[in-house]
C-alpha atoms as a PDB file:
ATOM      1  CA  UNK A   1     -10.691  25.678-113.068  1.00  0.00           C
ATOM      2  CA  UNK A   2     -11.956  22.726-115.117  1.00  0.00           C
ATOM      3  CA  UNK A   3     -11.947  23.080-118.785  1.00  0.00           C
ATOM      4  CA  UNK A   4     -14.964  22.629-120.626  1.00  0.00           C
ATOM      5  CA  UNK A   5     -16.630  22.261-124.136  1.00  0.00           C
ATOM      6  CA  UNK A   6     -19.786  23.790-124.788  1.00  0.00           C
ATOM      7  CA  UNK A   7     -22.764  24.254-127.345  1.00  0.00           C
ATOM      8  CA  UNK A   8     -21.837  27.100-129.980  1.00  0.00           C
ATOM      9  CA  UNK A   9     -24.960  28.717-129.676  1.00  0.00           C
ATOM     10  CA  UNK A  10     -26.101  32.392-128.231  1.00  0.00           C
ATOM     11  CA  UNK A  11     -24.080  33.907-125.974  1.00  0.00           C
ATOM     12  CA  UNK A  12     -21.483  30.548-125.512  1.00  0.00           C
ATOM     13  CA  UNK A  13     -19.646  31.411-129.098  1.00  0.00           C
ATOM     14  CA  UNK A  14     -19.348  35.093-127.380  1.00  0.00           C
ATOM     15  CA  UNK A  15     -17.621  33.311-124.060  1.00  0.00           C
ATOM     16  CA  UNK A  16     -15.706  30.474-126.052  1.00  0.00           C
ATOM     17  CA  UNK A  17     -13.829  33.771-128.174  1.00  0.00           C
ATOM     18  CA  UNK A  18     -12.955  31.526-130.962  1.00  0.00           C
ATOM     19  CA  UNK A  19     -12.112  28.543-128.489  1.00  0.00           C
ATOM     20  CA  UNK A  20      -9.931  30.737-126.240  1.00  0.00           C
ATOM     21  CA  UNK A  21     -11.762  29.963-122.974  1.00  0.00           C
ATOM     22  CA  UNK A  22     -13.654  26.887-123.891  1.00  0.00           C
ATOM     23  CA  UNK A  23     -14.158  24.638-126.881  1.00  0.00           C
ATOM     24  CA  UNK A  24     -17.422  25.450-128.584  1.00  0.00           C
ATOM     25  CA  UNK A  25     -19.004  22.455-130.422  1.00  0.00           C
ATOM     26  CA  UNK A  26     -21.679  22.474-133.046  1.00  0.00           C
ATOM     27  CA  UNK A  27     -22.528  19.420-132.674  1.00  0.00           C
ATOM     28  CA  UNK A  28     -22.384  15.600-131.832  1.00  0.00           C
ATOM     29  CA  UNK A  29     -19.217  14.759-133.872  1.00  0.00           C
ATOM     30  CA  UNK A  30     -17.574  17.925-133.160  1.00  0.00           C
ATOM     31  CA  UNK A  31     -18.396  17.697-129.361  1.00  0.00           C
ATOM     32  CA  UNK A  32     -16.792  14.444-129.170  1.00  0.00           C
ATOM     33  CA  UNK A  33     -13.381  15.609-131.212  1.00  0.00           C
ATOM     34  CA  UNK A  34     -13.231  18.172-128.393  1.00  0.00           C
ATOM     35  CA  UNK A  35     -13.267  15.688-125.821  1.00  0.00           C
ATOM     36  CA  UNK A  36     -10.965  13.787-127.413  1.00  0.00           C
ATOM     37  CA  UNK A  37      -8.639  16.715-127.711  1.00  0.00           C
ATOM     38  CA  UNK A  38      -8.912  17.749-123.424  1.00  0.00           C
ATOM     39  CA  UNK A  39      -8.277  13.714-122.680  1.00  0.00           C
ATOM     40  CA  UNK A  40      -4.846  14.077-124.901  1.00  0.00           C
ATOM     41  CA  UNK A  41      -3.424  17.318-124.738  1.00  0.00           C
ATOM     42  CA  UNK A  42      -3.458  18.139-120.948  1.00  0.00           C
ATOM     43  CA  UNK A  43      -1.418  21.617-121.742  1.00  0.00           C
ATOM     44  CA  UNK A  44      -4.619  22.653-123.367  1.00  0.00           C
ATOM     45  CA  UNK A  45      -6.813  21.004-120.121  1.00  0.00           C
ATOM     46  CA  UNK A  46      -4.698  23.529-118.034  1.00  0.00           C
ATOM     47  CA  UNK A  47      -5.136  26.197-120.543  1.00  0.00           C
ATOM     48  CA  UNK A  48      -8.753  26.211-121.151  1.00  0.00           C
ATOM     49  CA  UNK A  49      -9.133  25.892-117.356  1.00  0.00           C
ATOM     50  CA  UNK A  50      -6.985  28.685-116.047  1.00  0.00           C
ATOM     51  CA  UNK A  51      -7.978  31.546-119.359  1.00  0.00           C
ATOM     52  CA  UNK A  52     -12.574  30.184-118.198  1.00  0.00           C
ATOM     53  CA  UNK A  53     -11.679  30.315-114.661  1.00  0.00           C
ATOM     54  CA  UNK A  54     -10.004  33.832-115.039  1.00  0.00           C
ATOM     55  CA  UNK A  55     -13.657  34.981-117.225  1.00  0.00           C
ATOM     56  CA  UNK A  56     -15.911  33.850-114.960  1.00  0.00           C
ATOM     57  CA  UNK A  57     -13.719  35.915-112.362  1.00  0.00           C
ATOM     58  CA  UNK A  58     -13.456  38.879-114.408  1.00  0.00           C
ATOM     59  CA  UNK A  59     -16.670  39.160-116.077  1.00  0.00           C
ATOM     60  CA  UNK A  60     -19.497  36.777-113.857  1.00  0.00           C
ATOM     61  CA  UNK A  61     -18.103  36.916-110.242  1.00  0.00           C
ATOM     62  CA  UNK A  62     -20.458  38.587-107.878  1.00  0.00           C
ATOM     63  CA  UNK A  63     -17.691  41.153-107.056  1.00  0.00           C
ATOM     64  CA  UNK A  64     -17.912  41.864-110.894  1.00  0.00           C
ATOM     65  CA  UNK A  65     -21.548  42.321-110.998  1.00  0.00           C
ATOM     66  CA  UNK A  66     -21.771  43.885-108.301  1.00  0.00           C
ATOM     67  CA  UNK A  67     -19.522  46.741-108.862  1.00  0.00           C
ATOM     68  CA  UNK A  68     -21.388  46.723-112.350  1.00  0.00           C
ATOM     69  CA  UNK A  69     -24.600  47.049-110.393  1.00  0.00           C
ATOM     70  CA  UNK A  70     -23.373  49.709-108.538  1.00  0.00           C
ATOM     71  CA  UNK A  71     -21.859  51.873-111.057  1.00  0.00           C
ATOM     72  CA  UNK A  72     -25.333  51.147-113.229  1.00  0.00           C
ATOM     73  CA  UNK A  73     -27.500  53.050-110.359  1.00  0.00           C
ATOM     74  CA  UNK A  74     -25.166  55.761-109.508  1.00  0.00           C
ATOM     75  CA  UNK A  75     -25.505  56.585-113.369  1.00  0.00           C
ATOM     76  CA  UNK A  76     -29.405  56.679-113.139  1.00  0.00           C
ATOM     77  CA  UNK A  77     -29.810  58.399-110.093  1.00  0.00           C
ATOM     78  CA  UNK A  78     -27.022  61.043-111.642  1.00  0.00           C
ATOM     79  CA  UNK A  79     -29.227  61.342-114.757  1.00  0.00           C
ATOM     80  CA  UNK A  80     -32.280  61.760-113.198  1.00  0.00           C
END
């Protein structure tokens, strides 16, 4: 539940979506107008934190990956 700003590089731009779940910098000057930003709008500090914490739930939990996992090997063994 904490909001965060990350580098916009590989698979980050994927989990920022456009600055949906985190702010996605591309560098120094643009890192630190993000920061700026989550100190003074705390609607967007709640935001950010509530729409990442919900991903990582959703898509990176180990209830998530598991039943990803799972699903993954019944396929194979099915196939082969």
């Amino acid at each position: 539940g904490v909001p965060a700003v990350c580098s916009a590089v590989g698979m980050n731009t994927d989990i920022s979506n456009a600055n949906k779940n985190c702010l996605a910098a591309s560098g120094h000057d643009e890192f630190a107008g993000h920061m700026q930003r989550l100190f003074q709008d705390q609607a967007l500090r709640e935001a950010l934190a509530e729409r990442g914490q919900r991903l990582v739930k959703e898509e990176y939990s180990l209830e998530s990956l598991g039943a990803r996992l799972a699903e993954t090997l019944k396929d194979v063994s099915s196939d082969g």
